[in-house]
N, C-alpha and C. Protein backbone atom coordinates (compact mmCIF):
# COMPACT_ATOMS: atom_id res chain seq x y z
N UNK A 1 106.17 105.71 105.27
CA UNK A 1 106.36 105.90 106.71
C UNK A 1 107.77 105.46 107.09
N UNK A 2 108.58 106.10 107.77
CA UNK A 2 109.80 105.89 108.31
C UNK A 2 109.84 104.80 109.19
N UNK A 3 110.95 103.72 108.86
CA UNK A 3 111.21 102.67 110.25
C UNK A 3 111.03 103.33 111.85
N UNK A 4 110.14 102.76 112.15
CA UNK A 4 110.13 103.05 114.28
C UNK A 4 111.32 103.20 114.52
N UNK A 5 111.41 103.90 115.92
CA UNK A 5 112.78 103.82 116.15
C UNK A 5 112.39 103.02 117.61
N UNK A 6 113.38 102.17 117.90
CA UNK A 6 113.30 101.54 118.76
C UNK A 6 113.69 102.23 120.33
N UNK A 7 112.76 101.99 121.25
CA UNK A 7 113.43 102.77 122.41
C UNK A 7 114.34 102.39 123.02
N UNK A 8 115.31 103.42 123.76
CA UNK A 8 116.65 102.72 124.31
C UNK A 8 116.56 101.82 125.35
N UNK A 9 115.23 101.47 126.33
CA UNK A 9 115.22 100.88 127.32
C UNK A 9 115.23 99.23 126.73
N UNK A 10 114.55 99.19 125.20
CA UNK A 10 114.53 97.46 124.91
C UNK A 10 115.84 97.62 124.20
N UNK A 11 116.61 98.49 123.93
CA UNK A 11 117.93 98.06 123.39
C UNK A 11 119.20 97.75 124.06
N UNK A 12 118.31 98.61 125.51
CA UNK A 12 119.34 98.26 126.72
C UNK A 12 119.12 96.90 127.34
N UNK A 13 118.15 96.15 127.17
CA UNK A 13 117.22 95.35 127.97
C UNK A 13 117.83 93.63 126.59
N UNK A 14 117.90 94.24 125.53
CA UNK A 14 118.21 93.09 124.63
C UNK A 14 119.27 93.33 124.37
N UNK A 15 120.18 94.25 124.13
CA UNK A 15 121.87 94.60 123.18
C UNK A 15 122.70 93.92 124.03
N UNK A 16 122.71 93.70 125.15
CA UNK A 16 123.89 92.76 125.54
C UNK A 16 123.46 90.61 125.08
N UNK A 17 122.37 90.81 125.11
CA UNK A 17 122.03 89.65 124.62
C UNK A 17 122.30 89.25 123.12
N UNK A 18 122.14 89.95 122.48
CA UNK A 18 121.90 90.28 121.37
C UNK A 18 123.56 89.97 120.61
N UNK A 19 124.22 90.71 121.49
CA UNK A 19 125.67 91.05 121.14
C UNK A 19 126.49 89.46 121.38
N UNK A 20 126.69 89.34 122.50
CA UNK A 20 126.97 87.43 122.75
C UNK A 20 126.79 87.16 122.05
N UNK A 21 125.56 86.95 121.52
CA UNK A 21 124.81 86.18 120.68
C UNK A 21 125.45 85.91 119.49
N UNK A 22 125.95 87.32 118.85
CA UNK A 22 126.74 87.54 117.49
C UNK A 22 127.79 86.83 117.65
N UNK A 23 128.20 87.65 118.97
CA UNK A 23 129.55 86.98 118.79
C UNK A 23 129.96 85.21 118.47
N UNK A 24 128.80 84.47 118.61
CA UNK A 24 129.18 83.25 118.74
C UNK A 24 128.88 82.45 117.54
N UNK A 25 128.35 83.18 116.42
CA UNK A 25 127.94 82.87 114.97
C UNK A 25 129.27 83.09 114.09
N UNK A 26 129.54 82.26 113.35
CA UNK A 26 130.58 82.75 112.20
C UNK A 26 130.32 83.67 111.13
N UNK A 27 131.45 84.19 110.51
CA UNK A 27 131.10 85.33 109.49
C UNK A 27 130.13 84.75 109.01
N UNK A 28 129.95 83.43 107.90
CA UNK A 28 129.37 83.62 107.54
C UNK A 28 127.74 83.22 107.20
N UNK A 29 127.22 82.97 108.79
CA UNK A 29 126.16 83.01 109.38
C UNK A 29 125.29 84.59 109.15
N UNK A 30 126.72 85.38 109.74
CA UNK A 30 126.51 86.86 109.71
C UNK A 30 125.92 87.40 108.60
N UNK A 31 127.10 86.91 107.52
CA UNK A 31 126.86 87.65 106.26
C UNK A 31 125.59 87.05 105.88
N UNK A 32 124.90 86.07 105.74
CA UNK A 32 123.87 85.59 105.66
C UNK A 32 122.38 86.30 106.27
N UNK A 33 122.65 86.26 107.46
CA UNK A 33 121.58 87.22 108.70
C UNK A 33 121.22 88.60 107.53
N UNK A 34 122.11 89.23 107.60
CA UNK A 34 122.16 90.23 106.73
C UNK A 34 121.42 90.75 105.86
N UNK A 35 122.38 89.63 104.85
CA UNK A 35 121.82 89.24 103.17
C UNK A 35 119.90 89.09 103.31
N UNK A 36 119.62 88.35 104.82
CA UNK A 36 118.51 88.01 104.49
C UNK A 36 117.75 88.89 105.03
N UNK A 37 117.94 89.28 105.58
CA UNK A 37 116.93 90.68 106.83
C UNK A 37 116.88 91.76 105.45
N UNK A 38 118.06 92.09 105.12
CA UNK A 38 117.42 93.29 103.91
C UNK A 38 116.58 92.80 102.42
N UNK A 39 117.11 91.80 102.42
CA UNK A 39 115.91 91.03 101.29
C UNK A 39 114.85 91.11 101.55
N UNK A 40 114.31 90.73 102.78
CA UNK A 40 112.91 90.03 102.91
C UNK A 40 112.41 91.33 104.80
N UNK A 41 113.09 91.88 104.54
CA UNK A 41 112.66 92.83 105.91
C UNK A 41 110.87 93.33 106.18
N UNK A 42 110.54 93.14 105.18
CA UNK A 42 109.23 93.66 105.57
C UNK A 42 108.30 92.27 105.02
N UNK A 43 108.85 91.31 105.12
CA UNK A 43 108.32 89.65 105.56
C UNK A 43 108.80 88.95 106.71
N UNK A 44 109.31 89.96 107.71
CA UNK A 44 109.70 89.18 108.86
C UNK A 44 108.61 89.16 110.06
N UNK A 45 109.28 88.12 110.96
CA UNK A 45 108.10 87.61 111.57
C UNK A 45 108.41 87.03 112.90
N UNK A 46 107.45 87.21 114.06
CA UNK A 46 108.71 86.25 115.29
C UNK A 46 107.50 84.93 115.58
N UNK A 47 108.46 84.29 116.33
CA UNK A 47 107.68 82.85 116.78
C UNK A 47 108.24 81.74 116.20
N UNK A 48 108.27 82.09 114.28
CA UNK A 48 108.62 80.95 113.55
C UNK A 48 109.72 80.93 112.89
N UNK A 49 110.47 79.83 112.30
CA UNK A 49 111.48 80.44 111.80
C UNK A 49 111.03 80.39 109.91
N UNK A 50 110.05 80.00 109.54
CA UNK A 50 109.77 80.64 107.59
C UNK A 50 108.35 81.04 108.06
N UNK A 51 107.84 82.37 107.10
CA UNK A 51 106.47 82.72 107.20
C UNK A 51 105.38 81.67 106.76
N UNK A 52 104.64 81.94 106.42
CA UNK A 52 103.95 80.63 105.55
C UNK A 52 103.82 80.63 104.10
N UNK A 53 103.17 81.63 103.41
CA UNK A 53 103.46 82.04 102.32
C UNK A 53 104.01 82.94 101.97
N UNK A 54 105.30 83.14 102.50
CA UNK A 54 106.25 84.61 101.67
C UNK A 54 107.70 83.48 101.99
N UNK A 55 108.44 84.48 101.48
CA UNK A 55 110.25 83.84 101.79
C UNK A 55 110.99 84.73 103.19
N UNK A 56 109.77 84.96 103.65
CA UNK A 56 110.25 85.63 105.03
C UNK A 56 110.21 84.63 106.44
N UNK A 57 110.30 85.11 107.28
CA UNK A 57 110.70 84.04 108.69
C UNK A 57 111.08 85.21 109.42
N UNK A 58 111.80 84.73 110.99
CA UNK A 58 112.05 85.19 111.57
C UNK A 58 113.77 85.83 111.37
N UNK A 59 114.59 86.31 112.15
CA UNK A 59 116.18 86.86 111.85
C UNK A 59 117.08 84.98 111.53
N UNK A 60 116.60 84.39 111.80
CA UNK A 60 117.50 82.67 112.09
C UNK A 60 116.74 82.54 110.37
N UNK A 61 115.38 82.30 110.79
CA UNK A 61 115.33 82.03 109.28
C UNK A 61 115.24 81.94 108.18
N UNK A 62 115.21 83.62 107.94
CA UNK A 62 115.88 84.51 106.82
C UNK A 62 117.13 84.03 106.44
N UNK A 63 118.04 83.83 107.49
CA UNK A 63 119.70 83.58 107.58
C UNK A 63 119.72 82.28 106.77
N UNK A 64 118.80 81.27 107.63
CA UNK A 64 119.24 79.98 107.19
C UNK A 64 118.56 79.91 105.21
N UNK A 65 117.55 80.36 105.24
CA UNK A 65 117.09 80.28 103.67
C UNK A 65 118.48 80.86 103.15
N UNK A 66 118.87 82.21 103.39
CA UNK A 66 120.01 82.31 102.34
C UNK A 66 121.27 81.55 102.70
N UNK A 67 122.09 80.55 103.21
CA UNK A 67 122.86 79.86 103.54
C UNK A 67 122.46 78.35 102.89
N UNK A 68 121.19 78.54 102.74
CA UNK A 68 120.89 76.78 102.22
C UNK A 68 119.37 77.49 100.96
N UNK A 69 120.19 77.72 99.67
CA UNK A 69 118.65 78.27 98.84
C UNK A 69 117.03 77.26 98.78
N UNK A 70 116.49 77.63 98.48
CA UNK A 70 115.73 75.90 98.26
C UNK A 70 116.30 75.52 97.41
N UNK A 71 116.68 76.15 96.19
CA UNK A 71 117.22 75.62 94.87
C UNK A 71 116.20 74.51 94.43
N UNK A 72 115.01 75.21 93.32
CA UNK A 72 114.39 74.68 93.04
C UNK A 72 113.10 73.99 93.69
N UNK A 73 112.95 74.52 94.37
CA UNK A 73 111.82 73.75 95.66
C UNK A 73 111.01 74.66 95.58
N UNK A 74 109.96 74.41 95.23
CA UNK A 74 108.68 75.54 94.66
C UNK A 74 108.39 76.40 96.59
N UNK A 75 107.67 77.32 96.45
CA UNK A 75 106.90 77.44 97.82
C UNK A 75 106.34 76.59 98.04
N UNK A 76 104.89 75.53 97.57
CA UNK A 76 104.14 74.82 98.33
C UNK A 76 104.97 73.59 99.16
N UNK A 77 105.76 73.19 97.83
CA UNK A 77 106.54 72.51 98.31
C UNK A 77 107.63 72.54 99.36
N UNK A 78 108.53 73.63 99.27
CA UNK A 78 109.08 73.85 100.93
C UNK A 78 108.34 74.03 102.26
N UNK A 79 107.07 74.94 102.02
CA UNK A 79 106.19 75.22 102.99
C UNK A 79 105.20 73.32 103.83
N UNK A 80 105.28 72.96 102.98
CA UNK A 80 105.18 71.61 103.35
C UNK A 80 106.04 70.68 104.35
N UNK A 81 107.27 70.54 103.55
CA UNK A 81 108.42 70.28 104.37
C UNK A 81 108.45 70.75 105.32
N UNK A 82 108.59 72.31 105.10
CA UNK A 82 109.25 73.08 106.95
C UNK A 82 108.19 73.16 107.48
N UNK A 83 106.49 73.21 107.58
CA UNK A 83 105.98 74.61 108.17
C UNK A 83 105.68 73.66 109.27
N UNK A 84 107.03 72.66 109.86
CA UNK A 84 106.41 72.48 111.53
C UNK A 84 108.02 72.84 111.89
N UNK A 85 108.54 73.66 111.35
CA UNK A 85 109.72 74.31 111.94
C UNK A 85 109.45 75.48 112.67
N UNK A 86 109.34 75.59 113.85
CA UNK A 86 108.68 76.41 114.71
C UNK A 86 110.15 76.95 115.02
N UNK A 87 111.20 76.76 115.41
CA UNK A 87 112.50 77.27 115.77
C UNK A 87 113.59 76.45 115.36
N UNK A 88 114.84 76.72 115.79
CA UNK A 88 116.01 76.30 115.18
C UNK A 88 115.91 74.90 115.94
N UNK A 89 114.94 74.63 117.22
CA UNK A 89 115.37 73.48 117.59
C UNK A 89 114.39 72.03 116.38
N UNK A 90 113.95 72.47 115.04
CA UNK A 90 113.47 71.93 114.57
C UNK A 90 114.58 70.86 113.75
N UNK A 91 116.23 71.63 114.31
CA UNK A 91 117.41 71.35 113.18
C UNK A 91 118.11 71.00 114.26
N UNK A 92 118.10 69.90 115.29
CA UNK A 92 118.48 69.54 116.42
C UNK A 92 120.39 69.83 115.62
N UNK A 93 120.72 68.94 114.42
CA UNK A 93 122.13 69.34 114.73
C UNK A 93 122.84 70.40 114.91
N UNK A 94 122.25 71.25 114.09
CA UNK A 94 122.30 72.74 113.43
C UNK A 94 122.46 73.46 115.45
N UNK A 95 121.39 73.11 115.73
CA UNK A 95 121.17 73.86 117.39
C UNK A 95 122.28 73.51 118.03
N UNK A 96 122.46 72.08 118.22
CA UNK A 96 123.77 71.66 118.89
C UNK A 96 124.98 72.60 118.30
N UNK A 97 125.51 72.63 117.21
CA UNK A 97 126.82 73.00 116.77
C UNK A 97 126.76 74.67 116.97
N UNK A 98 125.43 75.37 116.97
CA UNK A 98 125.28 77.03 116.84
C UNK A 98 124.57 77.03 118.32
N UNK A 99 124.52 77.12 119.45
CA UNK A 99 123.63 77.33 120.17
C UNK A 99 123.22 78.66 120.03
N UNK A 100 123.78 79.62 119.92
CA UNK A 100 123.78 81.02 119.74
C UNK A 100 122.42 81.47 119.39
N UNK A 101 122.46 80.37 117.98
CA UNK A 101 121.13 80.47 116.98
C UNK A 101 119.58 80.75 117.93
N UNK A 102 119.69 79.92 118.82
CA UNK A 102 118.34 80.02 119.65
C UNK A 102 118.26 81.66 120.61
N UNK A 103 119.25 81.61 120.76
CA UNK A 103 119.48 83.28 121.47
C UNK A 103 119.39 84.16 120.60
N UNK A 104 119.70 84.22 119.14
CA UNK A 104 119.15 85.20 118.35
C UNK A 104 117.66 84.97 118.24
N UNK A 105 116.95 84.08 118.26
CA UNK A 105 115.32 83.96 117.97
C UNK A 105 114.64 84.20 119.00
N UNK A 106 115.66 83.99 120.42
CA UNK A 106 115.25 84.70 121.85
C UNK A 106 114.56 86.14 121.49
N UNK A 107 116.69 86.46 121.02
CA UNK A 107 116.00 88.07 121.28
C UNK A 107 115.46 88.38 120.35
N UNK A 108 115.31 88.40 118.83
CA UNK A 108 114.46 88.78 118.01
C UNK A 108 113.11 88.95 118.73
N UNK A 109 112.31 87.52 119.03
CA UNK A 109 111.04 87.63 119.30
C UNK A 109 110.76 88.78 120.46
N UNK A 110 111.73 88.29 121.70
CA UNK A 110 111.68 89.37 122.80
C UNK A 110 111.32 90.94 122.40
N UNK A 111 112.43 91.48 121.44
CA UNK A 111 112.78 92.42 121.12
C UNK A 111 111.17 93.07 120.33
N UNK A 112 110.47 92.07 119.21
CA UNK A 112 109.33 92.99 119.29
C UNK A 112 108.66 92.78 119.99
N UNK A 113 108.11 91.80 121.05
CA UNK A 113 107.62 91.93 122.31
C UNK A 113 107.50 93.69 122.79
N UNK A 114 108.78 93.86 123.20
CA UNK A 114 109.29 94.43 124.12
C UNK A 114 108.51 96.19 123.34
N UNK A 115 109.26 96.39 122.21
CA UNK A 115 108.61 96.94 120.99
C UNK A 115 106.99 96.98 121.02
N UNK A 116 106.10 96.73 120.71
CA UNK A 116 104.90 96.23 120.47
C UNK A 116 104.44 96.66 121.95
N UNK A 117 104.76 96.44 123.18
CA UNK A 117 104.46 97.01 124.34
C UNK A 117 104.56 98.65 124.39
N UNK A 118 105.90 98.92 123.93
CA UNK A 118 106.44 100.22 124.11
C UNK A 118 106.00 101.19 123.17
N UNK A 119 105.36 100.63 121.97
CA UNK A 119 104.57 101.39 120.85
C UNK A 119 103.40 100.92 120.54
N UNK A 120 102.48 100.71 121.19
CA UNK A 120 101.28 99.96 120.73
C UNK A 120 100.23 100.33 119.08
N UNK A 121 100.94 101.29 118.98
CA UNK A 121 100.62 102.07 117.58
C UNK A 121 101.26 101.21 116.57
N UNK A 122 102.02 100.41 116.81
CA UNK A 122 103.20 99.48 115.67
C UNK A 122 101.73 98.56 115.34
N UNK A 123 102.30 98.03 114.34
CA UNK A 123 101.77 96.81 113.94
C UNK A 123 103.04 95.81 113.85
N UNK A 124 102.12 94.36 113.96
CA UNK A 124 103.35 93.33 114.39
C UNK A 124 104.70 93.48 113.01
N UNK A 125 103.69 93.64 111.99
CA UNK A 125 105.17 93.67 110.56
C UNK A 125 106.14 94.73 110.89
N UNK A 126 105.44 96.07 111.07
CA UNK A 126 106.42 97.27 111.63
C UNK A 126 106.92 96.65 112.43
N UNK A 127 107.00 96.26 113.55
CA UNK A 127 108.00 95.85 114.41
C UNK A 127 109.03 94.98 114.42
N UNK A 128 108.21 94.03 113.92
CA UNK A 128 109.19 93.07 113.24
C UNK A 128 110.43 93.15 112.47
N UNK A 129 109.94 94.33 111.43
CA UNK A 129 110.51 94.67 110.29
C UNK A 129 111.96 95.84 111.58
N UNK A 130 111.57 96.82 112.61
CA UNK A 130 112.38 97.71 112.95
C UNK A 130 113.43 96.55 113.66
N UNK A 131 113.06 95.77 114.22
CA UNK A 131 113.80 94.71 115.27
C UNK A 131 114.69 93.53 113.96
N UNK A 132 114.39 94.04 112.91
CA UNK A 132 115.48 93.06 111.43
C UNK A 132 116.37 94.22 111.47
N UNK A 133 115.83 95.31 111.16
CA UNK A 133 116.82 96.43 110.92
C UNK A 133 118.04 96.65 111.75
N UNK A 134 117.47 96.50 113.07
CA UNK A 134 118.62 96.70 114.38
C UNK A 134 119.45 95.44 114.33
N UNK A 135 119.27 94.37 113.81
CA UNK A 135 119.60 93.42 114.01
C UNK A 135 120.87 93.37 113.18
N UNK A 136 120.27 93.58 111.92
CA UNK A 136 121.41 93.59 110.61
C UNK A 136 122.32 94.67 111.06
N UNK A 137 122.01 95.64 111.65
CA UNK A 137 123.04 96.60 111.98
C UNK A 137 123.93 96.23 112.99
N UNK A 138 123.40 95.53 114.12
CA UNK A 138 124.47 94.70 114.69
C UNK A 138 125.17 93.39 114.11
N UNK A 139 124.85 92.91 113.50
CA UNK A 139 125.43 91.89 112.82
C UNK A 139 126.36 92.26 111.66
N UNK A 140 126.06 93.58 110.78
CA UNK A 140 127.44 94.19 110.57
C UNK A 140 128.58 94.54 111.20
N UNK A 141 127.86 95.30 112.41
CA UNK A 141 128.88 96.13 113.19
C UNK A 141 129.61 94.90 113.67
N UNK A 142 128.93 94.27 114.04
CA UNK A 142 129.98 92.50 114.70
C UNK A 142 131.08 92.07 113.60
N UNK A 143 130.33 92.20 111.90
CA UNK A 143 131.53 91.53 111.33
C UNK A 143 132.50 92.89 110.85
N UNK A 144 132.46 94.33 110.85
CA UNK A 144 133.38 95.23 110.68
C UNK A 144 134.30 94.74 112.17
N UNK A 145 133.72 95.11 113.45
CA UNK A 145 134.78 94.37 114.63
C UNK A 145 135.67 93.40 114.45
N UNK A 146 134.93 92.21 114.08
CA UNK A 146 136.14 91.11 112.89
C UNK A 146 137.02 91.44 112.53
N UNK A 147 136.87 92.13 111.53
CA UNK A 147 137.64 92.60 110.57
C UNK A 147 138.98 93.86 110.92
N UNK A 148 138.24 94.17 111.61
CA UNK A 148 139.12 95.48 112.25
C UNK A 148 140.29 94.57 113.58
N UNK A 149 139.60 94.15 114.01
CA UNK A 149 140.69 93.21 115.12
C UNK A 149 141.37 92.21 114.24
N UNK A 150 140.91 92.04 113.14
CA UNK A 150 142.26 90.72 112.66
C UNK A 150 142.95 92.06 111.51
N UNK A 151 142.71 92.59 111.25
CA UNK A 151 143.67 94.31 110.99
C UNK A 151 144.67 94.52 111.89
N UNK A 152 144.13 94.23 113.44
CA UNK A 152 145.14 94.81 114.41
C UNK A 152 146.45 93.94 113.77
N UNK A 153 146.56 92.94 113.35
CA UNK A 153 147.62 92.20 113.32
C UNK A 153 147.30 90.94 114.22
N UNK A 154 148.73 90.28 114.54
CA UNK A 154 148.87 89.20 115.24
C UNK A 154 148.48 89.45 116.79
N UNK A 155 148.49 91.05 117.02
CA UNK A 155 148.34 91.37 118.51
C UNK A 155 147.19 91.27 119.62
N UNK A 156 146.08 90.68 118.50
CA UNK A 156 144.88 90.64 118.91
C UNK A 156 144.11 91.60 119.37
N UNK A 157 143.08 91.16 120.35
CA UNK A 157 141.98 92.19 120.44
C UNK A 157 142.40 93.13 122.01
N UNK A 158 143.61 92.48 122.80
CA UNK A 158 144.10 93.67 123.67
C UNK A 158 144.57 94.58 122.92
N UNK A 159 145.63 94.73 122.35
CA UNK A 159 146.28 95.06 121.40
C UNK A 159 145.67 95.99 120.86
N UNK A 160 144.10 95.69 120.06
CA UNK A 160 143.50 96.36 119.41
C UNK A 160 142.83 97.47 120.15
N UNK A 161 142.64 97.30 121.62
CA UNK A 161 141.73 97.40 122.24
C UNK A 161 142.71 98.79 123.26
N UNK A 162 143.77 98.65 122.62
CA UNK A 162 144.75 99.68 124.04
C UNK A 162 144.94 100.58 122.65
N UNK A 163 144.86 100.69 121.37
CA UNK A 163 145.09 101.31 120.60
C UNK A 163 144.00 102.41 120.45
N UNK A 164 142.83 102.36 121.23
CA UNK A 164 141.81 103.23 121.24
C UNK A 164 142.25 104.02 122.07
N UNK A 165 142.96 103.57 123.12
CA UNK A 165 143.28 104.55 124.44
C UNK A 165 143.84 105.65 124.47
């Protein structure tokens, strides 16, 4: 079965949220988000940030598993540790230094909310899984933008930004 496609009214309703949001994560938060949404995309999940028994979670904590491996930490054993990590505010420093982080688990969850209303035919993994997909695709497109504005040169992102004109 083909990924849902998400309707434009929750992409209009979350993409500016969504987008901030990026913007305020470092690359390589990004590259992480990523790395982990296509790994584990059809173990994602909203509410929490790790599933219970899979290496899936929500878009934050997909990210954060690949940024910090268990390295060596069986499942029972991590699932122990974390499973009263309900959100990023479970990592009070982590929240302080990223606030962002909580606005991506905003809109993630929102987003299949929003989803799940608008397709009631989904099931929560389908949705889940279409709202990782959109996600990673913005979280590329955020770090090609990067990349392309520090391309512009020293001139920055006016600069970059009058060169479209």
């Amino acid at each position: 079965m083909p990924d849902p496609v998400i309707p434009d009214e929750v992409i209009c309703d979350r993409a500016p949220v969504l987008s901030r949001a990026l913007q305020g994560l470092p690359d390589e938060m990004l590259a992480a988000m990523v790395a982990g949404i296509e790994a584990h995309a059809d173990e994602l999940i909203r509410g929490r940030l790790y599933g219970e028994n899979t290496d899936g979670g929500c878009a934050v904590g997909v990210m954060l598993r690949e940024l910090h491996p268990r390295r060596g930490l069986g499942r029972l054993r991590f699932w122990l540790r974390e499973r009263n990590a309900w959100g990023i505010g479970a990592y009070p420093n982590l929240a302080l230094r990223y606030p962002r982080l909580r606005h991506v688990e905003l809109a993630f969850d929102t987003t299949i909310e929003q989803l799940l209303e608008a397709s009631p035919e989904l099931s929560e993994r389908e949705a889940a899984r279409a709202a990782g997909i959109w996600f990673s695709a913005e979280a590329q497109a955020e770090l090609a933008r990067r990349r392309w504005t520090m391309s512009a040169g020293n001139h920055g992102t006016a600069a970059a930004v009058a060169a479209l004109r």
